[in-house]
PDB file of N, CA and C in Angstrom:
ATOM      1  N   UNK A   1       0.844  -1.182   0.000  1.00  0.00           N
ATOM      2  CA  UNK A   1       0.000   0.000   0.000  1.00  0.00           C
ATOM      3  C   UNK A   1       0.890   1.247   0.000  1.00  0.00           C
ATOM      4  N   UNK A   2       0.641   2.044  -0.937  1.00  0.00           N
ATOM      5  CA  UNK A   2       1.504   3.668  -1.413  1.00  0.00           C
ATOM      6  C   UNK A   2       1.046   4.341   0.103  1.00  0.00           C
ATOM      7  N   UNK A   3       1.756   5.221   0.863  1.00  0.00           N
ATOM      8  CA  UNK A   3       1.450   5.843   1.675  1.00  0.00           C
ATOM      9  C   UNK A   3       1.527   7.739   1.412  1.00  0.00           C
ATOM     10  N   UNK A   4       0.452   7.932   1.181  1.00  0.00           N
ATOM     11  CA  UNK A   4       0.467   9.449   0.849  1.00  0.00           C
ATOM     12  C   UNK A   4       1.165  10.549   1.986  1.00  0.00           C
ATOM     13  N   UNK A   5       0.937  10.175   2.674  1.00  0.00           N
ATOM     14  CA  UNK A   5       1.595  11.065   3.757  1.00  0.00           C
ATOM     15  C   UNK A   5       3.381  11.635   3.555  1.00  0.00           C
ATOM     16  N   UNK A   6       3.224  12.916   3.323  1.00  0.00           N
ATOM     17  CA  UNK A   6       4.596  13.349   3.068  1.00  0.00           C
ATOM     18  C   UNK A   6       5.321  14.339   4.610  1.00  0.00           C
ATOM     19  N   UNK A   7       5.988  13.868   4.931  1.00  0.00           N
ATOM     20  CA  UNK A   7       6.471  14.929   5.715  1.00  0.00           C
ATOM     21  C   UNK A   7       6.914  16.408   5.479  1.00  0.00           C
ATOM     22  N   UNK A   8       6.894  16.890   6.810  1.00  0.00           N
ATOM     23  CA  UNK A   8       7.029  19.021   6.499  1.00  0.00           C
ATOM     24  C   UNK A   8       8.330  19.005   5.510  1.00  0.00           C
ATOM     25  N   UNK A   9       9.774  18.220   6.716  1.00  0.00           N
ATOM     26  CA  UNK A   9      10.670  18.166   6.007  1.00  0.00           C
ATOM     27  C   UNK A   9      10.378  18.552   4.410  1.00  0.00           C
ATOM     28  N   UNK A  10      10.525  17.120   3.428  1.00  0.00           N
ATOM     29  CA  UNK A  10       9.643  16.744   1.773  1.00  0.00           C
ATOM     30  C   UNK A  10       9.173  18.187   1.866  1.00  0.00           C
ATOM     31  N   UNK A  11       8.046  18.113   2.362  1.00  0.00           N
ATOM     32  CA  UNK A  11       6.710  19.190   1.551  1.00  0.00           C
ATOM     33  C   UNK A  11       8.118  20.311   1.794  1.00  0.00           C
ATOM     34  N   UNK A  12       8.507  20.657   2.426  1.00  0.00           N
ATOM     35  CA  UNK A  12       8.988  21.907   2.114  1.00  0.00           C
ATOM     36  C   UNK A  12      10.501  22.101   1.158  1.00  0.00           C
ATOM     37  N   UNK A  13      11.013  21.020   1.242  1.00  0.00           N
ATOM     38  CA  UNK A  13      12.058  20.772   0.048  1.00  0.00           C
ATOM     39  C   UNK A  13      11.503  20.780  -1.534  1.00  0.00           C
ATOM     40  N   UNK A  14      10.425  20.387  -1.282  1.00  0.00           N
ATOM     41  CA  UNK A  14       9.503  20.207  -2.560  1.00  0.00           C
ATOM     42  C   UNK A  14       8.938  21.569  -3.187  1.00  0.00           C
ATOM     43  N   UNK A  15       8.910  22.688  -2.114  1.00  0.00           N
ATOM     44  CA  UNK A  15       8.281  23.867  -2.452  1.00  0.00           C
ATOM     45  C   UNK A  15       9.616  24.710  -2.706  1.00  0.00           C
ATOM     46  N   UNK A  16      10.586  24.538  -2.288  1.00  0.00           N
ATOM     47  CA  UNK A  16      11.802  25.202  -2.342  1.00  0.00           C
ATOM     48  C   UNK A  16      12.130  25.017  -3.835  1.00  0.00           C
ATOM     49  N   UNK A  17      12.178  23.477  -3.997  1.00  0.00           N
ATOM     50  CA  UNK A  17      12.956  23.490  -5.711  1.00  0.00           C
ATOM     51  C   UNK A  17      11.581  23.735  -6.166  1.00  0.00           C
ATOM     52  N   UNK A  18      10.665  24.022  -6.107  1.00  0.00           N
ATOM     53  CA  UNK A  18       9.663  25.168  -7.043  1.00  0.00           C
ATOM     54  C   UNK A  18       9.887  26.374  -7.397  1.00  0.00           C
ATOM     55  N   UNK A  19      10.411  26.549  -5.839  1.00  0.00           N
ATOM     56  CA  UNK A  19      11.037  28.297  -6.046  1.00  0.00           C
ATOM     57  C   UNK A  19      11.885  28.474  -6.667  1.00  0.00           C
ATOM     58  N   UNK A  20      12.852  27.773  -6.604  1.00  0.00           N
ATOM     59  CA  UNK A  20      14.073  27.877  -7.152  1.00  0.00           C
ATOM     60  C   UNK A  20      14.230  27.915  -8.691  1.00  0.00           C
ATOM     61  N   UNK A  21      13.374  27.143  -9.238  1.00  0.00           N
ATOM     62  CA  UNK A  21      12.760  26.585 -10.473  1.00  0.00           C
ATOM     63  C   UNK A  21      12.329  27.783 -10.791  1.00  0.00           C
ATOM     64  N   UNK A  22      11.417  28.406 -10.257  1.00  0.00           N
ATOM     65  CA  UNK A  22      10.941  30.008 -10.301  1.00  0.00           C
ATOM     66  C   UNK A  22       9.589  29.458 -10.616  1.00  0.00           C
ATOM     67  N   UNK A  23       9.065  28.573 -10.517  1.00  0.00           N
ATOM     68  CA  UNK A  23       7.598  28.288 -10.681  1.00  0.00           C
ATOM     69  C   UNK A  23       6.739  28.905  -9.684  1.00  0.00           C
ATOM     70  N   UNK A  24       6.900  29.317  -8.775  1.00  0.00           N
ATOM     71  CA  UNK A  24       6.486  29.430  -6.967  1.00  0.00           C
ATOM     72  C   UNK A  24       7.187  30.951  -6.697  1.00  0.00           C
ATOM     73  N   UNK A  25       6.387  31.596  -6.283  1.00  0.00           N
ATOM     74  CA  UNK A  25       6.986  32.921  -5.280  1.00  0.00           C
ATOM     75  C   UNK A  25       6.734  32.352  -3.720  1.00  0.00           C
ATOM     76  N   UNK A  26       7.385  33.110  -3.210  1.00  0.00           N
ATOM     77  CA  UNK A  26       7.279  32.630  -1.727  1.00  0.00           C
ATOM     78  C   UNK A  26       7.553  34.006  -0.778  1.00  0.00           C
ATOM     79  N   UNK A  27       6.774  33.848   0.505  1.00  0.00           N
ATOM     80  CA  UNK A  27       6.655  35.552   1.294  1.00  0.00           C
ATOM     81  C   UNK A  27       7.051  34.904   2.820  1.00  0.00           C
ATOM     82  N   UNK A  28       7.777  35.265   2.905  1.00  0.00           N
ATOM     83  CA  UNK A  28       7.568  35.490   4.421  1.00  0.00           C
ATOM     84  C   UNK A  28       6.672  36.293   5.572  1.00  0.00           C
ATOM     85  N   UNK A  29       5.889  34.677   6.068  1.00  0.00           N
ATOM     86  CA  UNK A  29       4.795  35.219   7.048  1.00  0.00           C
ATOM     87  C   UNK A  29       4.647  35.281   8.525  1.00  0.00           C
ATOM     88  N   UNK A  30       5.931  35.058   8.939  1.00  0.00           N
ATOM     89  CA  UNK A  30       6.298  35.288  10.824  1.00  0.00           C
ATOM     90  C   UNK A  30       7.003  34.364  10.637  1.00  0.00           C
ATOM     91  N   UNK A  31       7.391  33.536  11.674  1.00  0.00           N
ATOM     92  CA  UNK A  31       8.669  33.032  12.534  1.00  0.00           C
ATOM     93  C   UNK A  31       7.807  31.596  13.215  1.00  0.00           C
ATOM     94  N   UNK A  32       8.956  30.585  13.494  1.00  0.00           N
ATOM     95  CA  UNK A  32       7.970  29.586  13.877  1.00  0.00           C
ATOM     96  C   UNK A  32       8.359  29.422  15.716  1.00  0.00           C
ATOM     97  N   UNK A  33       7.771  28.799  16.263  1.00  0.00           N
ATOM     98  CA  UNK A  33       8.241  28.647  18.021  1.00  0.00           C
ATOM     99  C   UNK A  33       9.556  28.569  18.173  1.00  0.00           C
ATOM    100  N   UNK A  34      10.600  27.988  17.268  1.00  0.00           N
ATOM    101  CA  UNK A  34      11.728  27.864  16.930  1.00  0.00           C
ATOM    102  C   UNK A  34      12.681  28.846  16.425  1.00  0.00           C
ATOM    103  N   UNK A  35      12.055  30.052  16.107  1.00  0.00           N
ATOM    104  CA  UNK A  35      12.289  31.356  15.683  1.00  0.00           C
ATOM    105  C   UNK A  35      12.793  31.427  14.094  1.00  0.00           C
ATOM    106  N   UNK A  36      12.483  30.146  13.284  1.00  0.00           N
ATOM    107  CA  UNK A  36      12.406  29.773  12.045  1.00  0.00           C
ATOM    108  C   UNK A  36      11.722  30.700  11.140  1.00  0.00           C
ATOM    109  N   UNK A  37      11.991  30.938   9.784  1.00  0.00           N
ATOM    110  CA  UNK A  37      10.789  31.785   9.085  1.00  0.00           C
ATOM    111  C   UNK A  37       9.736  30.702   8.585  1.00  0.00           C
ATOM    112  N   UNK A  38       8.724  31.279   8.205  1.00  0.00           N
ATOM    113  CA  UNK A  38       7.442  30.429   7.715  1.00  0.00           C
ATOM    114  C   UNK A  38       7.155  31.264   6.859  1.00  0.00           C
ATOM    115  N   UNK A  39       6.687  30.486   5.712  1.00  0.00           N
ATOM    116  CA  UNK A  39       6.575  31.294   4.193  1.00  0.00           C
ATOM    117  C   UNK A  39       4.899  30.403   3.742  1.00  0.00           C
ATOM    118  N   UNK A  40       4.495  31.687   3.082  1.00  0.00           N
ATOM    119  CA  UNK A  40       3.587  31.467   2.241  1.00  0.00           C
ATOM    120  C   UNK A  40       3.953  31.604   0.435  1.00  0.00           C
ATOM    121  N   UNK A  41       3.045  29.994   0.161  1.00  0.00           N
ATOM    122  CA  UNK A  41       3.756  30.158  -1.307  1.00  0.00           C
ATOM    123  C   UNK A  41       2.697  29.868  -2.144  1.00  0.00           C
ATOM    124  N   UNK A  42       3.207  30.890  -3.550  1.00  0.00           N
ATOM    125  CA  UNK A  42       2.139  30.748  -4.683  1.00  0.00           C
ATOM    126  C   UNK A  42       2.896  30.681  -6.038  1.00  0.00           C
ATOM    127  N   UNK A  43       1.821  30.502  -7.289  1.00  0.00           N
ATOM    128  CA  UNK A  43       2.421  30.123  -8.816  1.00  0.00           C
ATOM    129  C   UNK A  43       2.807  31.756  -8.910  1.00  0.00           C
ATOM    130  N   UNK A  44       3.635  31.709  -9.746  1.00  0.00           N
ATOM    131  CA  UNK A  44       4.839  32.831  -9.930  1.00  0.00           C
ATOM    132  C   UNK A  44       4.285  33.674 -11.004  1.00  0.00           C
ATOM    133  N   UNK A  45       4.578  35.109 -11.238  1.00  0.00           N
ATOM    134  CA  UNK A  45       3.302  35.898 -12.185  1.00  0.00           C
ATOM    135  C   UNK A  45       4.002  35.375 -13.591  1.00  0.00           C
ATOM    136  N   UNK A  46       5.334  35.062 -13.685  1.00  0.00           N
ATOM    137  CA  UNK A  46       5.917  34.420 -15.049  1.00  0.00           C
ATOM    138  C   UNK A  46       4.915  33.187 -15.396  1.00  0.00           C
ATOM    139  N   UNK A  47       5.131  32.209 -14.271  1.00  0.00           N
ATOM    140  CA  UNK A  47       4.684  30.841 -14.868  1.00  0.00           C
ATOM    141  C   UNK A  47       2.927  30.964 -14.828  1.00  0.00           C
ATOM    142  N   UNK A  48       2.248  32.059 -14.041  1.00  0.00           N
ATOM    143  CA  UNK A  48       0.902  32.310 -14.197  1.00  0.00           C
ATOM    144  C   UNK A  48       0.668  32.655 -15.795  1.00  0.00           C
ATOM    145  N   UNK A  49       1.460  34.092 -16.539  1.00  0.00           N
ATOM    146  CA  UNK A  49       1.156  34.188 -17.803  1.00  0.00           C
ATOM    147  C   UNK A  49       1.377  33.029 -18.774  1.00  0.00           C
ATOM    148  N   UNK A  50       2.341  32.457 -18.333  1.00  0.00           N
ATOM    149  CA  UNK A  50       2.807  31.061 -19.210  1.00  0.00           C
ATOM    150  C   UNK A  50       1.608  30.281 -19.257  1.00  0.00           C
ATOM    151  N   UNK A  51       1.061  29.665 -18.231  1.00  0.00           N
ATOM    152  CA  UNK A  51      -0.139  28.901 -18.335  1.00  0.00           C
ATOM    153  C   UNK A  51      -1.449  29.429 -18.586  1.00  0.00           C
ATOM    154  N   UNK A  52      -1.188  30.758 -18.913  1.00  0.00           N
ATOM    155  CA  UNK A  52      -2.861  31.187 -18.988  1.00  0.00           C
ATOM    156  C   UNK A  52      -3.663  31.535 -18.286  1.00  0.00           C
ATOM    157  N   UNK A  53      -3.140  31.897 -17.009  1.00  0.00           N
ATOM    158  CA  UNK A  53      -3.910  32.270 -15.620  1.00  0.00           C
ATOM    159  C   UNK A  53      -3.916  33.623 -15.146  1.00  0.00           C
ATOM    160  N   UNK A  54      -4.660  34.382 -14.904  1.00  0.00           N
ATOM    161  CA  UNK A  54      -4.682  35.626 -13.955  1.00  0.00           C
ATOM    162  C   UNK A  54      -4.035  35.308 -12.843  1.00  0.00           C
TER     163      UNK A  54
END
């Protein structure tokens, strides 16, 4: 049985090489208990016109 469950670790390595890729913008939205940043992320206004999206 495939187990869907991805860890933060993954999920957030996964959103990084998005960014990096430049597919993904990413913002910084506070700090975590750890005094870490925490980012909010979205499709990038390049790869938005590319696909056809507002």
């Amino acid at each position: 049985m495939q187990e869907s469950y991805r860890s933060k670790t993954e999920t957030y390595y996964r959103l990084e090489r998005l960014w990096l890729l430049e597919f993904l913008e990413k913002e910084e939205i506070g700090k975590t208990l750890n005094d870490l940043p925490r980012y909010i992320y979205c499709l990038s206004s390049e790869y938005r016109k590319a696909i056809g999206r507002r």
